[in-house]
C-alpha atoms as a PDB file:
ATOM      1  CA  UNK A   1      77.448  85.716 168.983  1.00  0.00           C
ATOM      2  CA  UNK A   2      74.824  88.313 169.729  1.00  0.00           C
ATOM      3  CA  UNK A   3      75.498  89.473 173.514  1.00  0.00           C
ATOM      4  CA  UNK A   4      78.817  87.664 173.993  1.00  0.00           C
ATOM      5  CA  UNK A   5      81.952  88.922 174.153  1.00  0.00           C
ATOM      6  CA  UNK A   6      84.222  88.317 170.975  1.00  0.00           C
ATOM      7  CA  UNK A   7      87.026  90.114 169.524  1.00  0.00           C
ATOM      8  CA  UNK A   8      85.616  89.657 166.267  1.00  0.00           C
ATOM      9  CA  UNK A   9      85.742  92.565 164.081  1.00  0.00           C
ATOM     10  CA  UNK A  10      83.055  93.302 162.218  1.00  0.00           C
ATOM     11  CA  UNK A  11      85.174  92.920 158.861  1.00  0.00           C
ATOM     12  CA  UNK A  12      84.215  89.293 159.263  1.00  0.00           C
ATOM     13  CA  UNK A  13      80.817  89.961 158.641  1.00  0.00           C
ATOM     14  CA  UNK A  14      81.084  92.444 156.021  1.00  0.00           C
ATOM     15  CA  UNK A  15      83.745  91.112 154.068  1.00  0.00           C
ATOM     16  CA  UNK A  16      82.216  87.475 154.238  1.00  0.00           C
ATOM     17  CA  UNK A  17      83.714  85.853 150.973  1.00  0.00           C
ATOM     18  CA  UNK A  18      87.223  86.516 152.234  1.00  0.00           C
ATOM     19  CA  UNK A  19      86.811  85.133 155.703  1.00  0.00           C
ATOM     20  CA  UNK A  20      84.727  81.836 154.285  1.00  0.00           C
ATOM     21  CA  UNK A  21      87.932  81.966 151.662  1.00  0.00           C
ATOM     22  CA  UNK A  22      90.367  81.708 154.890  1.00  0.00           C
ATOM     23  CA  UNK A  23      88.178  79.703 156.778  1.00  0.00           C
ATOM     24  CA  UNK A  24      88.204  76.855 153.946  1.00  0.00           C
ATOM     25  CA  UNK A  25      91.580  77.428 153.663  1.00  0.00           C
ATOM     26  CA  UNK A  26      92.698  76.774 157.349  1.00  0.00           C
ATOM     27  CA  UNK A  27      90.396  73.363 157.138  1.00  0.00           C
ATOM     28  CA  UNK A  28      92.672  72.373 154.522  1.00  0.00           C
ATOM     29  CA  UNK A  29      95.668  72.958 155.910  1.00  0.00           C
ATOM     30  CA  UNK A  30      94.410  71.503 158.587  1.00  0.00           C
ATOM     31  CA  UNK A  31      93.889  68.274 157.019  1.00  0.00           C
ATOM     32  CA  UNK A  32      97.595  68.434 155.527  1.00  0.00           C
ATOM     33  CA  UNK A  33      98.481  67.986 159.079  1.00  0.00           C
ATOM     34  CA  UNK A  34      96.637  65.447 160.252  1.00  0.00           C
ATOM     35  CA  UNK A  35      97.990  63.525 157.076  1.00  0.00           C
ATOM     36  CA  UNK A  36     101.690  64.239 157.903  1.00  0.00           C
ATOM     37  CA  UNK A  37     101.219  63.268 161.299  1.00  0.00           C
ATOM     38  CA  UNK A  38      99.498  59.853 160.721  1.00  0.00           C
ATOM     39  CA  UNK A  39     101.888  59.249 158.342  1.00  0.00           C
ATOM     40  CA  UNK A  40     104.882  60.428 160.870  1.00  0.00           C
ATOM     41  CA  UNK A  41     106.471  62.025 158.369  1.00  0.00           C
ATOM     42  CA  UNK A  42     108.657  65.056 160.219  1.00  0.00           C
ATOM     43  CA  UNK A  43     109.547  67.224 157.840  1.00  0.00           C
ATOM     44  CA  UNK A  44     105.637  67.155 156.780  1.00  0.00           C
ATOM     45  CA  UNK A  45     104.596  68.156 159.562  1.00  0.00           C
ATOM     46  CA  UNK A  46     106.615  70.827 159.945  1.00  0.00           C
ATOM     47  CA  UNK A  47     105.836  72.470 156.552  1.00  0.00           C
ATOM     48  CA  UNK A  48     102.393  71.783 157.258  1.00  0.00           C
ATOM     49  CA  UNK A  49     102.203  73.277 160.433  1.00  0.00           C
ATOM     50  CA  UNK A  50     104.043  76.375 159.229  1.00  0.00           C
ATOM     51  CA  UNK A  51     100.710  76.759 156.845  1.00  0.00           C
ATOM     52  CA  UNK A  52      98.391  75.965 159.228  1.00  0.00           C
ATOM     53  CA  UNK A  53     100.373  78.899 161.254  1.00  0.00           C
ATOM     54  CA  UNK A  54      99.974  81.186 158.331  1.00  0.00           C
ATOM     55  CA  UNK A  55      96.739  80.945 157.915  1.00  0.00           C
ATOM     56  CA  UNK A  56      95.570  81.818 161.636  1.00  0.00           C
ATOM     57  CA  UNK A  57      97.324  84.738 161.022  1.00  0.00           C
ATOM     58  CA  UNK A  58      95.743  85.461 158.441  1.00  0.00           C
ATOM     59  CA  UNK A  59      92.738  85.425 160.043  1.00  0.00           C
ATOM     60  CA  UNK A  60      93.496  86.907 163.305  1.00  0.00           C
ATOM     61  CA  UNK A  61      95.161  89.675 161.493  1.00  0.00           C
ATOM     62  CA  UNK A  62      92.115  90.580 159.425  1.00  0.00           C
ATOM     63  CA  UNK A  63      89.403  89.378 161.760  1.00  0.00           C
ATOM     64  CA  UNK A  64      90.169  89.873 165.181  1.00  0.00           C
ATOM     65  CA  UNK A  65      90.577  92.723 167.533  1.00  0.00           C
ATOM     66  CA  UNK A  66      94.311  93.124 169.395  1.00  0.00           C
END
């Protein structure tokens, strides 16, 4: 991302484990999703989406620059 603009904090870089950590855990969650929704199951994808939610945050509250 050298030379383009990013509202990346530099917390991602330093505190690497954590960020992989969330990062693996969003792909999951992610997946949980796509599962619920194939299988058109509402209240799934509701829950699931509510995680997937969650974990952005968790990200974006970490990670990223306001």
């Amino acid at each position: 991302t050298k030379g383009e603009k990013s509202r990346t904090l530099p917390e991602a870089y330093s505190q690497k484990a954590k960020f992989d950590e969330i990062a693996e855990r969003m792909q999951t969650e992610i997946a949980r999703l796509g599962q619920a929704a194939r299988a058109r199951d509402e209240a799934g994808v509701k829950q699931a989406f509510g995680a997937v939610g969650k974990t952005c945050g968790a990200c974006h509250d970490g990670f990223r620059a306001k």
